[in-house]
Protein backbone atom coordinates (compact mmCIF):
# COMPACT_ATOMS: atom_id res chain seq x y z
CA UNK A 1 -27.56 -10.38 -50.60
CA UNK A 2 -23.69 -10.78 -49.36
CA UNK A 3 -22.59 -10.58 -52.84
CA UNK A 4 -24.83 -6.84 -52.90
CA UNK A 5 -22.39 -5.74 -50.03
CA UNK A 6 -19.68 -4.76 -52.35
CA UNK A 7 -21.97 -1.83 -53.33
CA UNK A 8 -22.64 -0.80 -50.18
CA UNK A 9 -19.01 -0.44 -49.36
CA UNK A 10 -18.35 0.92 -52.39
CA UNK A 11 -20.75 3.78 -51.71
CA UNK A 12 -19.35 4.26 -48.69
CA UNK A 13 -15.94 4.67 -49.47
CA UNK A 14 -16.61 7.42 -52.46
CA UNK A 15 -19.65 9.57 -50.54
CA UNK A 16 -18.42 8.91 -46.49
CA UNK A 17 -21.02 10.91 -45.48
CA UNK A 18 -24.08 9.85 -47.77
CA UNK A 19 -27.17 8.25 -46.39
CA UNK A 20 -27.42 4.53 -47.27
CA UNK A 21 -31.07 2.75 -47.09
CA UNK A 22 -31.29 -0.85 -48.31
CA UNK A 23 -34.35 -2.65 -49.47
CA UNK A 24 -34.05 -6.40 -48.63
CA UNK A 25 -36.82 -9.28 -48.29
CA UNK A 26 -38.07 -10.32 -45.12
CA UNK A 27 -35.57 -12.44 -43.41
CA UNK A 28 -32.34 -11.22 -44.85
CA UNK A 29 -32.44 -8.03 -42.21
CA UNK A 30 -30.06 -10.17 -39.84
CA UNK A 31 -26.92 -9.80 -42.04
CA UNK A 32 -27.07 -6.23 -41.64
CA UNK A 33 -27.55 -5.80 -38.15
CA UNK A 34 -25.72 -2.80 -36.68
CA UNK A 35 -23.91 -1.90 -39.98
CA UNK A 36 -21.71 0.68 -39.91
CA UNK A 37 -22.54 1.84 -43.50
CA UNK A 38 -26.35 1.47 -43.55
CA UNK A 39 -28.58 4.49 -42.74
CA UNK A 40 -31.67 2.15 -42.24
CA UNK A 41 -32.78 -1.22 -43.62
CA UNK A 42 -36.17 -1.70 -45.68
CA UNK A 43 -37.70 -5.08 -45.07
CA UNK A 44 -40.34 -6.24 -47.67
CA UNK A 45 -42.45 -9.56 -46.44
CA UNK A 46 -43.05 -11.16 -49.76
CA UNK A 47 -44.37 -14.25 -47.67
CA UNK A 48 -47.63 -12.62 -46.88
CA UNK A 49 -49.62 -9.91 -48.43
CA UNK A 50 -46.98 -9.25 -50.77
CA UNK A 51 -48.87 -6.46 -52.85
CA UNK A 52 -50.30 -4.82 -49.97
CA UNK A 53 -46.69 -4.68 -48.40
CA UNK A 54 -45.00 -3.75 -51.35
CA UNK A 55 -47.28 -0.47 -51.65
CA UNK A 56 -46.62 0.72 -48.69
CA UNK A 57 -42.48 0.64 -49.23
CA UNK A 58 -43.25 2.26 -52.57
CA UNK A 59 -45.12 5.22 -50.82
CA UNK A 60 -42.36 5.29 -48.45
CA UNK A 61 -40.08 5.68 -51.01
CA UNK A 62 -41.38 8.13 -53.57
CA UNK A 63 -41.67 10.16 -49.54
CA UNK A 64 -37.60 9.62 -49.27
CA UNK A 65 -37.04 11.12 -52.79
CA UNK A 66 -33.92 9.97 -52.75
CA UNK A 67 -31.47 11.29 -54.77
CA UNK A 68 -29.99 8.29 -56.18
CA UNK A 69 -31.86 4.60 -56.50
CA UNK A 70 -29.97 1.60 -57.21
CA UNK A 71 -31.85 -1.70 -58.48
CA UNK A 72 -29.56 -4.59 -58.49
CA UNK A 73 -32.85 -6.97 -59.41
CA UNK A 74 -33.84 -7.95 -62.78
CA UNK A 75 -37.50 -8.19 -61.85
CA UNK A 76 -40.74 -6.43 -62.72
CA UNK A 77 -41.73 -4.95 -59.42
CA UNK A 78 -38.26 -3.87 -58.02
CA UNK A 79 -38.41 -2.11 -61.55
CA UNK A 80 -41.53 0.13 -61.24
CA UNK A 81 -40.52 0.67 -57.96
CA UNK A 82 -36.69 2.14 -59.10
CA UNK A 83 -38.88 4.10 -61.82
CA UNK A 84 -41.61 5.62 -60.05
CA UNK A 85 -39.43 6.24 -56.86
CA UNK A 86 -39.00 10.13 -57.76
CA UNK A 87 -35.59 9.70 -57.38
CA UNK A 88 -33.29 11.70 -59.82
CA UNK A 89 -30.95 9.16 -61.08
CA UNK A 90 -32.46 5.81 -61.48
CA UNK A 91 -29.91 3.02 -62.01
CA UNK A 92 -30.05 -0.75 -62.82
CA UNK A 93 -30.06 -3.90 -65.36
CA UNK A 94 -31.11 -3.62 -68.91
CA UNK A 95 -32.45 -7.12 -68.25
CA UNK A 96 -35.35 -5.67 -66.09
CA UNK A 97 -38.31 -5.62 -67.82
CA UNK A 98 -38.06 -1.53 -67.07
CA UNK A 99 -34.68 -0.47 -67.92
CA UNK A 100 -35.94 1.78 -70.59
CA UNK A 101 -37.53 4.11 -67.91
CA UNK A 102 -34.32 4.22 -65.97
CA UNK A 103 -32.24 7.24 -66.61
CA UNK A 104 -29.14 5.11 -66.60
CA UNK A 105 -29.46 1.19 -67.98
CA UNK A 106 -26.19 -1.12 -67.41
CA UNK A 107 -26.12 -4.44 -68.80
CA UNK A 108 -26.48 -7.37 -66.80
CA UNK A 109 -22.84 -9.28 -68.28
CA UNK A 110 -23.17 -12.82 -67.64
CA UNK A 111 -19.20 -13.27 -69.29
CA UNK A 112 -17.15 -16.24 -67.99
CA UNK A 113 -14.60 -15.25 -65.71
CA UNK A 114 -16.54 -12.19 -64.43
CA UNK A 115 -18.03 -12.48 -60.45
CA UNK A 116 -21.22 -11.46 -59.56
CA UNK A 117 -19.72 -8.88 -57.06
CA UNK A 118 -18.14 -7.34 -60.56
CA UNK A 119 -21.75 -7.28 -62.20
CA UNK A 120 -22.80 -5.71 -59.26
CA UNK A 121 -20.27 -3.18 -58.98
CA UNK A 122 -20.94 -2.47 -62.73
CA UNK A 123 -23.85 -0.27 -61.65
CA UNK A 124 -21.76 2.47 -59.51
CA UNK A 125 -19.30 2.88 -62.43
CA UNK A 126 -20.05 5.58 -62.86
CA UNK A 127 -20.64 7.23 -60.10
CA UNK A 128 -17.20 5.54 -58.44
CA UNK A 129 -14.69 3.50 -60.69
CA UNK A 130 -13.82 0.19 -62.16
CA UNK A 131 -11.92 -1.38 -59.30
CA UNK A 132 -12.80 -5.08 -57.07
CA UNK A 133 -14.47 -4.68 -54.23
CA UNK A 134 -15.18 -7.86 -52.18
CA UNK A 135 -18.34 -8.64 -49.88
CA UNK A 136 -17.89 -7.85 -46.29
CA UNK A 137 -20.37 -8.40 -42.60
CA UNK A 138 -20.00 -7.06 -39.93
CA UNK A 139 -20.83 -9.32 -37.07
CA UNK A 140 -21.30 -7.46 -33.68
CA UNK A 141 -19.97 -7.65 -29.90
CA UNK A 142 -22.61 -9.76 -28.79
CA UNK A 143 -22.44 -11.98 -32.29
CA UNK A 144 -18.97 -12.76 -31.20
CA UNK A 145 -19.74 -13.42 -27.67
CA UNK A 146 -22.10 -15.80 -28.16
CA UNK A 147 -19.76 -17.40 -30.64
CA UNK A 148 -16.65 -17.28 -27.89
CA UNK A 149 -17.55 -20.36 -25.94
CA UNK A 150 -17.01 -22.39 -29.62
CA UNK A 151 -13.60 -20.95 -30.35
CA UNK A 152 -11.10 -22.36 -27.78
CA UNK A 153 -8.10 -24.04 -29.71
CA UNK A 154 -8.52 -25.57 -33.27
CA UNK A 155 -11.80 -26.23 -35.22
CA UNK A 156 -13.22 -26.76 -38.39
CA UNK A 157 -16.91 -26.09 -39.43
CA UNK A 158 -18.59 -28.17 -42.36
CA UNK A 159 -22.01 -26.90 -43.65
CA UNK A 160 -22.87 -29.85 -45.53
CA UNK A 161 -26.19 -29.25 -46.97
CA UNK A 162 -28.02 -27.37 -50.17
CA UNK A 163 -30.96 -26.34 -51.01
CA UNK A 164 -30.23 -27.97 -54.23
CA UNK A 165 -29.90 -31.86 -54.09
CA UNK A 166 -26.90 -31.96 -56.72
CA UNK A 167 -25.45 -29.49 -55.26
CA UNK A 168 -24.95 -30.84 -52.26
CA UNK A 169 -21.99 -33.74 -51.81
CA UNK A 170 -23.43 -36.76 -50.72
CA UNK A 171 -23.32 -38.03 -46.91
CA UNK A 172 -21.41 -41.08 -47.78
CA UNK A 173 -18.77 -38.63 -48.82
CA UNK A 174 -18.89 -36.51 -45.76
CA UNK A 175 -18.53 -39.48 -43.33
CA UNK A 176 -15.50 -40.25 -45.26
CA UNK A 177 -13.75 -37.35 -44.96
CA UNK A 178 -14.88 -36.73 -41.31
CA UNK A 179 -12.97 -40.53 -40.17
CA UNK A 180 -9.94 -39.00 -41.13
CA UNK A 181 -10.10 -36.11 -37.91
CA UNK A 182 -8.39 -37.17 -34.83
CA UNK A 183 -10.91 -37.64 -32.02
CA UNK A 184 -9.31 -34.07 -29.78
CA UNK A 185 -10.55 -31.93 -33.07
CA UNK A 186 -13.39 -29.91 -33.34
CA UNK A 187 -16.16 -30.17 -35.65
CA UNK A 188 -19.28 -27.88 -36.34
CA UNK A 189 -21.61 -28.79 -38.24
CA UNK A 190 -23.46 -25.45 -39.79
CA UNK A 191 -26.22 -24.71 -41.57
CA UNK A 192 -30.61 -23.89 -40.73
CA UNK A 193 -32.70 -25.61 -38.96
CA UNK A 194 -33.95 -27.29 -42.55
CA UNK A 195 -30.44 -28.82 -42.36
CA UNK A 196 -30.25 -30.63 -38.55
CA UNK A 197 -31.78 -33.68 -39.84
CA UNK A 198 -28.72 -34.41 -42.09
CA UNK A 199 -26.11 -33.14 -39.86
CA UNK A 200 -27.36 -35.35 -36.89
CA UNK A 201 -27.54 -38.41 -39.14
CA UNK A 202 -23.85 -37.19 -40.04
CA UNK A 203 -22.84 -37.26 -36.27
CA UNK A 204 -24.57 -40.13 -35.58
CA UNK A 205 -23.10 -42.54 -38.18
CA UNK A 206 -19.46 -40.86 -37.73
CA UNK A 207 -19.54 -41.41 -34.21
CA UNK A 208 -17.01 -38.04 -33.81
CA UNK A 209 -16.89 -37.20 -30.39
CA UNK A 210 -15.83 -34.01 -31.29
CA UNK A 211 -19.05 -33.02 -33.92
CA UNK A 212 -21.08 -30.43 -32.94
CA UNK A 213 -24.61 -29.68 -34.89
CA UNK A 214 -24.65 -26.09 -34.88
CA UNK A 215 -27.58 -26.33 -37.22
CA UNK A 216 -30.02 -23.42 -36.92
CA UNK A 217 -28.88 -22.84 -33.69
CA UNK A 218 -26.52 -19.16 -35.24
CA UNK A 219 -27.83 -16.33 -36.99
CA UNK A 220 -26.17 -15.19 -39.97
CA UNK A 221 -23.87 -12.82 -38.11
CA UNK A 222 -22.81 -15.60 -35.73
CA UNK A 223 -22.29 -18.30 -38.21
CA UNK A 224 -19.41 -15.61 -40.16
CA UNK A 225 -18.00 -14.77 -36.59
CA UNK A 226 -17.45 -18.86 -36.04
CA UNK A 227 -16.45 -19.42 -39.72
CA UNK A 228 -13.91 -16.72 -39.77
CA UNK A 229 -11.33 -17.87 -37.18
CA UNK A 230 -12.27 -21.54 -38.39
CA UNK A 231 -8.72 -23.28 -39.77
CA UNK A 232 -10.49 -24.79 -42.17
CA UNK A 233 -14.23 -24.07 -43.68
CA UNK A 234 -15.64 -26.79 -46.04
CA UNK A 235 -19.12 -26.51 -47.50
CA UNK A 236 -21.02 -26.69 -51.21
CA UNK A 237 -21.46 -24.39 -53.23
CA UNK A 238 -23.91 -22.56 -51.53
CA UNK A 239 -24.36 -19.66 -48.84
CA UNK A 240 -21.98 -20.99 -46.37
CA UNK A 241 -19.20 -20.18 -48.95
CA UNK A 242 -20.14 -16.72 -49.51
CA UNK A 243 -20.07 -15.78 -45.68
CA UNK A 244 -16.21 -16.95 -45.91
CA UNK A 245 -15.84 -14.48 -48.53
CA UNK A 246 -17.57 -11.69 -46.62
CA UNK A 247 -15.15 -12.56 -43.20
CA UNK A 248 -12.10 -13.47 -45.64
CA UNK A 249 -12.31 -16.76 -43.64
CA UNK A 250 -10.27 -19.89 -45.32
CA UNK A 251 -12.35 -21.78 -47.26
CA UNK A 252 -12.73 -25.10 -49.34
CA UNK A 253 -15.62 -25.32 -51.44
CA UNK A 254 -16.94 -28.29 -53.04
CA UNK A 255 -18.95 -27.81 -57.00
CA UNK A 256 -20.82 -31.06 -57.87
CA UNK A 257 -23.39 -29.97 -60.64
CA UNK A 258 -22.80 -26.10 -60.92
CA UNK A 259 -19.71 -24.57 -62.41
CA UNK A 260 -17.51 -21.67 -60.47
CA UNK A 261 -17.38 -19.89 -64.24
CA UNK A 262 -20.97 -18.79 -63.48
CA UNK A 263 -19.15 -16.10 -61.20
CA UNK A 264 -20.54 -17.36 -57.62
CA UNK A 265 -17.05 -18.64 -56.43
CA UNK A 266 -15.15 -18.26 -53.12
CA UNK A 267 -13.60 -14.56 -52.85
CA UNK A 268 -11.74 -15.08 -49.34
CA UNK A 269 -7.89 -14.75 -49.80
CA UNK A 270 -7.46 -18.77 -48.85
CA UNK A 271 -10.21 -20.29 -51.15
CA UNK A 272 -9.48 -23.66 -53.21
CA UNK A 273 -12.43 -25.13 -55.23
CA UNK A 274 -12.85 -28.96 -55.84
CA UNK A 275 -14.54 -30.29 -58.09
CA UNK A 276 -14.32 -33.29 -61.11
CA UNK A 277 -12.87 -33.10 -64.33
CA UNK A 278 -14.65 -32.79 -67.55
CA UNK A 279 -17.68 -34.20 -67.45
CA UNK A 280 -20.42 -34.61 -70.26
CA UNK A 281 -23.46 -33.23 -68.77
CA UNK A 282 -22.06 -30.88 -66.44
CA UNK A 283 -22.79 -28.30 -65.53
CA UNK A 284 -26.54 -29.42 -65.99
CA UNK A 285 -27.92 -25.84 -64.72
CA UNK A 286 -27.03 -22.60 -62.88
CA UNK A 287 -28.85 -23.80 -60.07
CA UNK A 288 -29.22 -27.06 -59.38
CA UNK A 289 -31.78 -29.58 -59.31
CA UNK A 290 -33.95 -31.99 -56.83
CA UNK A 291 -31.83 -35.12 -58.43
CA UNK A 292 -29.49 -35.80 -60.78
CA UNK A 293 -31.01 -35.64 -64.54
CA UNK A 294 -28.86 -38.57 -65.58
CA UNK A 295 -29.33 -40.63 -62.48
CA UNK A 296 -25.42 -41.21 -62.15
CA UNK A 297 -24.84 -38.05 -59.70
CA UNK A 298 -21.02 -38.95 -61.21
CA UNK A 299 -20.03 -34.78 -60.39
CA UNK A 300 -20.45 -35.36 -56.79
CA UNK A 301 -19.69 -39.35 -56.18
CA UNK A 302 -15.98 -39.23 -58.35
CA UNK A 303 -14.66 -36.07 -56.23
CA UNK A 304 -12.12 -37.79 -54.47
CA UNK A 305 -11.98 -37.11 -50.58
CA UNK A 306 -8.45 -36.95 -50.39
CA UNK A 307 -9.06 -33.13 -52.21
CA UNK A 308 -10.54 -32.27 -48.77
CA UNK A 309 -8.07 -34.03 -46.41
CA UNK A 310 -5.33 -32.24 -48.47
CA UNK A 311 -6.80 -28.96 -47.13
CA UNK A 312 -7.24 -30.11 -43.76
């Protein structure tokens, strides 16, 4: 969803005074809140009577007839929706499975080198022009306030989890790095509340007086108003990284199994990515899996910690 943003300011910047709706899934409404862009935000709750709430956005949106629809989904239902949506210009992926009902189909480039904000873009062409635009939130007033109280002098977050087990770099690793901070410095631990289990084992065995677990305890909004006047942000590859690049917040992001030629890297002006050499099996997939397929985990355990201290 952040790397989607680039559209929306896109848009914005070419038609100032169009209307702007977004369709998102349950649960991803909180990085919009109060944006200045966004006309109204759709939510669709795929977690429970998915069909029955999916009907009643697509009534809602043949109502709109909007004049343009944008589908930046490759999926069946987001498809008949963009088709039968009345709309007059219909845009999105050849990859979805309805492209040939769209009145203008863009293919989905998957070239190394290219971001996923730049496929994205690739959709508004033609309707704007060829040029980078990078994610960006828009945390509000109160998102900073309640993020104030964390900000006085220096501090560093770490968000040292993943969905994804080899994506994440091990604890071992972390504890490591995190002996090398002076006791005065300021450490937040980030991530949701799936995550506090790690990050309190990772205060607990550090024994950092100055560790903080911030772990689902910040919404979206307030975790990019603390990482972006962090000195230093270090996470995986994985969500954490991607709010950097929406606040243009300094960033250091660690790459165990995946590769940063799949075109999810770091976008923030001060990014550096770490990861190992050449190695035989990696990357082993574009996501990730539960454990390492050749029970070494070698991407993650030979990344030297001195990579991170040198960013420090």
């Amino acid at each position: 969803m952040i790397l989607a943003t680039p559209v929306i300011e896109k848009l914005h910047g070419f038609y100032p005074e169009a209307t702007i709706d977004l369709l998102v899934k349950t649960g991803m409404e909180g990085l919009f809140q109060n944006h200045p862009f966004l006309h109204r935000v759709i939510t669709w709750d795929k977690s429970r009577n998915r069909y029955r709430n999916f009907f009643r956005i697509f009534i809602m949106i043949r109502k709109e007839k909007y004049d343009i629809v944008i589908n930046l989904q490759r999926f069946a239902l987001t498809g008949f929706l963009t088709v039968f949506s009345k709309a007059k210009k219909r845009i999105g992926f050849s990859k979805n499975p309805f492209s040939m009902f769209f009145t203008t189909s863009v293919p989905h480039v998957f070239r190394e080198g290219m971001h996923e904000a730049e496929r994205n873009l690739l959709l508004i062409t033609a309707l704007t022009d060829e040029s980078l635009v990078k994610p960006r939130l828009y945390p509000s007033f109160t998102d900073q306030a309640k993020t104030a109280t964390y900000k006085s002098g220096i501090y560093y977050t770490i968000s040292p989890a993943s969905l994804w087990y080899t994506k994440q770099y091990p604890i071992e690793k972390w504890l490591e790095f995190i002996s090398y901070f002076p006791a005065r410095v300021k450490i937040y631990l980030l991530g949701s509340d799936q995550d506090t289990q790690l990050c309190k084992e990772i205060i607990r065995q550090s024994g950092h007086p100055g560790c903080t677990d911030l772990s689902g305890k910040l919404s979206f909004l307030e975790s990019a108003s603390l990482i972006k006047d962090a000195r230093m942000n270090f996470t995986n590859d994985s969500a954490p990284m991607h709010l950097a690049s929406a606040m243009n917040a300094p960033v250091t992001v660690i790459y165990c199994s995946t590769v940063p030629r799949f075109g999810f890297g770091p976008l923030s002006d001060d990014s550096k990515i770490i990861e190992v050499g050449e190695l035989y099996c990696r990357p082993c997939g574009i996501h990730g899996y539960r454990s390492c397929p050749e029970k070494h985990f070698r991407c993650a355990t030979q990344i030297d910690v001195n990579q991170l201290i040198a960013r420090l």
